[in-house]
Protein backbone atom coordinates (compact mmCIF):
# COMPACT_ATOMS: atom_id res chain seq x y z
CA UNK A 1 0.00 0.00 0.00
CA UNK A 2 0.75 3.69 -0.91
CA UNK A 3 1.48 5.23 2.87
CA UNK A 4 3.86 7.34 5.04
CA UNK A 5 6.79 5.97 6.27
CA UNK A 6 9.79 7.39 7.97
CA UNK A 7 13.63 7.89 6.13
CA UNK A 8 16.90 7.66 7.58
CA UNK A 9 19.68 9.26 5.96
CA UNK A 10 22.82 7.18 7.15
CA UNK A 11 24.73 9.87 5.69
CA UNK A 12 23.93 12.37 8.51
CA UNK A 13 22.82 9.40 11.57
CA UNK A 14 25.51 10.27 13.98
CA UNK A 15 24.48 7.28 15.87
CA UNK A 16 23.24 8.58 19.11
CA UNK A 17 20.69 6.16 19.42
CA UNK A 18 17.91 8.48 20.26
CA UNK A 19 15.15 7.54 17.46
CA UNK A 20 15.72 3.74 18.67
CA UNK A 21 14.84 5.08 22.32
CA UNK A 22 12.19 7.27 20.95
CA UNK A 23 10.45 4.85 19.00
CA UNK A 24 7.32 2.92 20.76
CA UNK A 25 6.84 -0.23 18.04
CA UNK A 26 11.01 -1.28 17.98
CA UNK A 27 10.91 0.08 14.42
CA UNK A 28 14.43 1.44 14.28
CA UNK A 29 17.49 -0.29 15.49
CA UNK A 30 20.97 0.79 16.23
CA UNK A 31 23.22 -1.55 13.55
CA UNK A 32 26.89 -0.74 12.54
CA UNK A 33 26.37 2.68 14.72
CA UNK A 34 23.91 3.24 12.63
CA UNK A 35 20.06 3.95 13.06
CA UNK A 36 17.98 1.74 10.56
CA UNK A 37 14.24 0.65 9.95
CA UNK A 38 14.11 -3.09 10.87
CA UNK A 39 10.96 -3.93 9.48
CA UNK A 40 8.38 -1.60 7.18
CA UNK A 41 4.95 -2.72 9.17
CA UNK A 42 6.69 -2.07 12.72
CA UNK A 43 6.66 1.79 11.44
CA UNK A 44 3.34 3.69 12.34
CA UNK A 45 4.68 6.80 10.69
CA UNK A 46 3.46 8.58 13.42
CA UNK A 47 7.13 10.23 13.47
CA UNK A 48 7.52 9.74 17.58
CA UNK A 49 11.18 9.39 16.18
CA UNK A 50 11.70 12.91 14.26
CA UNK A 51 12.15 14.91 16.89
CA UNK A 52 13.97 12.98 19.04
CA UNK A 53 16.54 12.87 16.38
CA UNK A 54 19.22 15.75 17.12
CA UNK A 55 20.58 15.28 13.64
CA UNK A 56 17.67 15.61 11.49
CA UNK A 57 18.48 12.76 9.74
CA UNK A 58 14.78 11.84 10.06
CA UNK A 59 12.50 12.54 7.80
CA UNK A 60 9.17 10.85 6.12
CA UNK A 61 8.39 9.07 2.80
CA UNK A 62 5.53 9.39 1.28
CA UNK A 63 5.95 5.85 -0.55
CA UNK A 64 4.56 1.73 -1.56
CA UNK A 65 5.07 -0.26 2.00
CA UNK A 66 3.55 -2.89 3.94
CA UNK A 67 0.77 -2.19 6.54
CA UNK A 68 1.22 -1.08 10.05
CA UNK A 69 0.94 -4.36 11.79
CA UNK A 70 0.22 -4.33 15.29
CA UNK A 71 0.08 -7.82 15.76
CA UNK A 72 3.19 -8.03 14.40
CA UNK A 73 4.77 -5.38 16.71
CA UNK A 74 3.96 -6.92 19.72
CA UNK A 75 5.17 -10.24 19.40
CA UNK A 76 8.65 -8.39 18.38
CA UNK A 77 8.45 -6.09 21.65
CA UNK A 78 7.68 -9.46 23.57
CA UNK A 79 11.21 -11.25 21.93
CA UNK A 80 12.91 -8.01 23.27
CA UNK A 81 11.48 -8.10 26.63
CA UNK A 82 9.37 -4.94 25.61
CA UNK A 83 5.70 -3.85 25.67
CA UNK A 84 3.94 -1.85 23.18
CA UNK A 85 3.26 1.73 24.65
CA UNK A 86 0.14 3.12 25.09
CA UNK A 87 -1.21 6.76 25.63
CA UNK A 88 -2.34 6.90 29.28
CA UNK A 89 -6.14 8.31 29.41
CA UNK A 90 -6.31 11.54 30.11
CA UNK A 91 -2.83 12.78 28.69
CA UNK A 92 -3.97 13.34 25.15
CA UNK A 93 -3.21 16.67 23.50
CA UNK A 94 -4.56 18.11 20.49
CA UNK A 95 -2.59 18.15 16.92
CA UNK A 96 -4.29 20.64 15.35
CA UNK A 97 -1.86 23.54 14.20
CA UNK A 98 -3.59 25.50 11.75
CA UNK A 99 -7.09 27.09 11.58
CA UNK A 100 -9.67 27.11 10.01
CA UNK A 101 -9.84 23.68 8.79
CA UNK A 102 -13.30 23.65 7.30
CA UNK A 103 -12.49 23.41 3.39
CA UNK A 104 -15.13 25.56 2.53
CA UNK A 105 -13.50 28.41 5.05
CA UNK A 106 -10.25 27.32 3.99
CA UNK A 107 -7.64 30.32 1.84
CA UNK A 108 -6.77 29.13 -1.11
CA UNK A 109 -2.79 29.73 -0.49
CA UNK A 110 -1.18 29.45 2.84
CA UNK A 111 2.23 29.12 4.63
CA UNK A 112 1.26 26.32 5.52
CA UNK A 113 0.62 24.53 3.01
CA UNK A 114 4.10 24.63 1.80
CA UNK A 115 5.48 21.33 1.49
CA UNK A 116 2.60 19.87 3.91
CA UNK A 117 1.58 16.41 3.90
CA UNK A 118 -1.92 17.39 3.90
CA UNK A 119 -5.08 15.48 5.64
CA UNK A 120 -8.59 15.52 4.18
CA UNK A 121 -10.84 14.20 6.44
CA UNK A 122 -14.80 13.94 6.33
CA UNK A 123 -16.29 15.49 9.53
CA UNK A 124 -17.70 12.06 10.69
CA UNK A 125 -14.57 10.14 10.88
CA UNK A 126 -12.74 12.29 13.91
CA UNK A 127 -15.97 11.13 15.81
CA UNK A 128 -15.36 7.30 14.48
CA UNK A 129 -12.16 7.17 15.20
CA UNK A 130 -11.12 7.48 18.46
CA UNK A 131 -7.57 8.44 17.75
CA UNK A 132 -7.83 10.28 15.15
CA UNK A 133 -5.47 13.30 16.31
CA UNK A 134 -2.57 10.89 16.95
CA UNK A 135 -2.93 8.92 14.22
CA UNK A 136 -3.89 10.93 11.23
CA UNK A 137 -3.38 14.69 12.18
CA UNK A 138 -0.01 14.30 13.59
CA UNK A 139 2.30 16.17 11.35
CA UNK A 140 -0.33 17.06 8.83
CA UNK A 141 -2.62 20.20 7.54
CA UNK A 142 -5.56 19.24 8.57
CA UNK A 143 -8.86 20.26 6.22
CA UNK A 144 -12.30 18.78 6.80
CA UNK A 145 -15.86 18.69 5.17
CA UNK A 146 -19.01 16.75 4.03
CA UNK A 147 -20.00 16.42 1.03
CA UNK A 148 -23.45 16.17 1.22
CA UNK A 149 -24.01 18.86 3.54
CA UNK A 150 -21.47 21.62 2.27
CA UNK A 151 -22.82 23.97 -0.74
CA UNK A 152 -19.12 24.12 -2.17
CA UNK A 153 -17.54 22.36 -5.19
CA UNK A 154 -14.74 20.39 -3.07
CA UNK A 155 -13.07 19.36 -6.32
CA UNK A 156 -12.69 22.75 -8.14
CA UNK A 157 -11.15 24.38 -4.32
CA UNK A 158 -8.89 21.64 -3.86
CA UNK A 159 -7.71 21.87 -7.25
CA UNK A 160 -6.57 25.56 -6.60
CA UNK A 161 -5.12 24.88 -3.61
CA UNK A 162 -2.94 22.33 -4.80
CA UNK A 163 -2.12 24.56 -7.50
CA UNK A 164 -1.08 27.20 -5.65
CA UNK A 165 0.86 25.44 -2.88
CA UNK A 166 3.82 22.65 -3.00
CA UNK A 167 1.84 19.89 -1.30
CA UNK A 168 3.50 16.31 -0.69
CA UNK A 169 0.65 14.26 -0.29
CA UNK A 170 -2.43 13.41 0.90
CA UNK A 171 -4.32 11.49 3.16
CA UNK A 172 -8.37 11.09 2.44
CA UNK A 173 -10.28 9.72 5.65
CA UNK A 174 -13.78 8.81 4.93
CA UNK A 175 -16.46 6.95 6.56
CA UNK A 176 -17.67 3.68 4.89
CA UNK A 177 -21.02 5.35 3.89
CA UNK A 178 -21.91 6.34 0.08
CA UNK A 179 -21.65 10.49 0.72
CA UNK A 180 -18.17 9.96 1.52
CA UNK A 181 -17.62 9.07 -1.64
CA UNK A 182 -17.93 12.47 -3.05
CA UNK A 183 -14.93 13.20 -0.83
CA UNK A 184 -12.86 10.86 -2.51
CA UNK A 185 -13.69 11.99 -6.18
CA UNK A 186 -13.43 15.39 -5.31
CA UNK A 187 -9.53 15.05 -4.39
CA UNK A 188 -9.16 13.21 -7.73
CA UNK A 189 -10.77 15.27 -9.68
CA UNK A 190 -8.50 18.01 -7.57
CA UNK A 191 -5.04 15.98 -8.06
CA UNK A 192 -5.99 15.26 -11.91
CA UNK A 193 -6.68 19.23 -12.44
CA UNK A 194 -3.52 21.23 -10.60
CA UNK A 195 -0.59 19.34 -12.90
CA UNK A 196 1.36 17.61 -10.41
CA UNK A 197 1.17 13.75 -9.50
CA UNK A 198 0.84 13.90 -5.77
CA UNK A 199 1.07 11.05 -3.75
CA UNK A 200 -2.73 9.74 -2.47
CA UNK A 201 -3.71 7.46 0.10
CA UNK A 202 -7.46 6.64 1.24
CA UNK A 203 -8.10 5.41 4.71
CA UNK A 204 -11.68 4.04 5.44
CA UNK A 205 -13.70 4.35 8.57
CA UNK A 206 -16.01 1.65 9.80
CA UNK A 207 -19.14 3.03 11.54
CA UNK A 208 -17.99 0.99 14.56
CA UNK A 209 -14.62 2.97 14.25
CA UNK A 210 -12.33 -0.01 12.96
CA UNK A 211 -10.22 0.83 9.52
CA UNK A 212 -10.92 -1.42 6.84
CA UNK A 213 -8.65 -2.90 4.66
CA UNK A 214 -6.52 -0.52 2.40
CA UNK A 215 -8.07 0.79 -0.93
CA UNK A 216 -6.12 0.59 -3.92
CA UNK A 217 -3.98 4.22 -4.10
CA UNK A 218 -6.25 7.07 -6.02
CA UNK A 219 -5.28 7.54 -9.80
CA UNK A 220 -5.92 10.87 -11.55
CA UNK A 221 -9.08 10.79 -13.96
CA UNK A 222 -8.38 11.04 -17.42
């Protein structure tokens, strides 16, 4: 699947060790004094690593992996003698950086949206999902909307937005109902209109707030 996934540039690891501490799932380990990804589906791409690392020699990719695999993760953490960590309740704080983040409110050009990994979420799923912040607004521009209820073409103000900013990629986060749909065509429609092949991925929201299985990457319309 098409998802983000953290880099390390071996070039500039000074091999401090830090990201291996920093990192929850036992995704990174310290090899040759080096910092390296062990396994593609122990990495969240939360990013829990970036700014531990003093060397910003972290960064993420926006690129074909395997799953996150939680199953997985835990029986490596158990082989180590490690547990996977979990939030405690009550200790959650909010990723939201930038206002407003309504699409129909949204300006058409931004700081930033320079270079911003950029999350496009229908308003149902951040009530579906329980951990939504953490997992899908972490490190991104967040914009939401409904289709069905917004008098706005979500296509055509995408479309300029992406043409008038240097956006990496984006994440779509819809609900598994048929109005979210309309979410998902507008950002093609958006991608296939402002010139620039921009990375996609679609994550799907059960109405009992699982994720199902991963939707093949969007392709521009033709």
């Amino acid at each position: 699947m098409l998802r983000r996934i953290i880099h390390i540039n071996e070039d500039a690891c000074t091999g401090c060790g830090l990201c291996a501490s920093a990192c929850h799932e036992g995704a990174i380990v310290m090899q040759d004094g080096k910092a390296r990804l062990v396994r593609d589906d122990y990495c969240d791409g939360l990013g829990d690593c970036l700014p531990a690392c003093p060397a910003g020699a972290i960064s993420f990719d926006f690129r074909e992996a395997d799953a996150y695999d939680e199953s997985a993760v835990k029986a490596h953490l158990e082989q180590s003698g490690r547990t996977l960590h979990v939030e405690p309740a009550g200790e959650e704080t909010s990723e939201l950086r930038f206002w407003p983040v309504q699409i129909k409110l949204a300006p058409l050009s931004a700081p930033y949206f320079q270079n911003a990994d950029l999350l496009i979420a229908a308003d149902c799923t951040a009530y579906a999902f329980a951990d939504f912040h953490r997992r899908f607004m972490r490190g991104r521009v967040t914009l939401i909307g409904c289709p069905k209820l917004d008098a706005v073409n979500y296509a055509e103000k995408l479309g300029e937005i992406l043409r008038q900013n240097s956006v990496r990629s984006i994440t779509v986060v819809r609900m598994d109902v048929p109005c979210c749909g309309g979410m998902e065509l507008a950002v093609q429609k958006a991608v296939a209109a402002c010139g620039r092949n921009i990375p996609c991925e679609v994550v799907t929201i059960a109405r009992n707030g699982n994720i199902l299985p991963a939707a093949p990457k969007l392709r521009p319309l033709l």
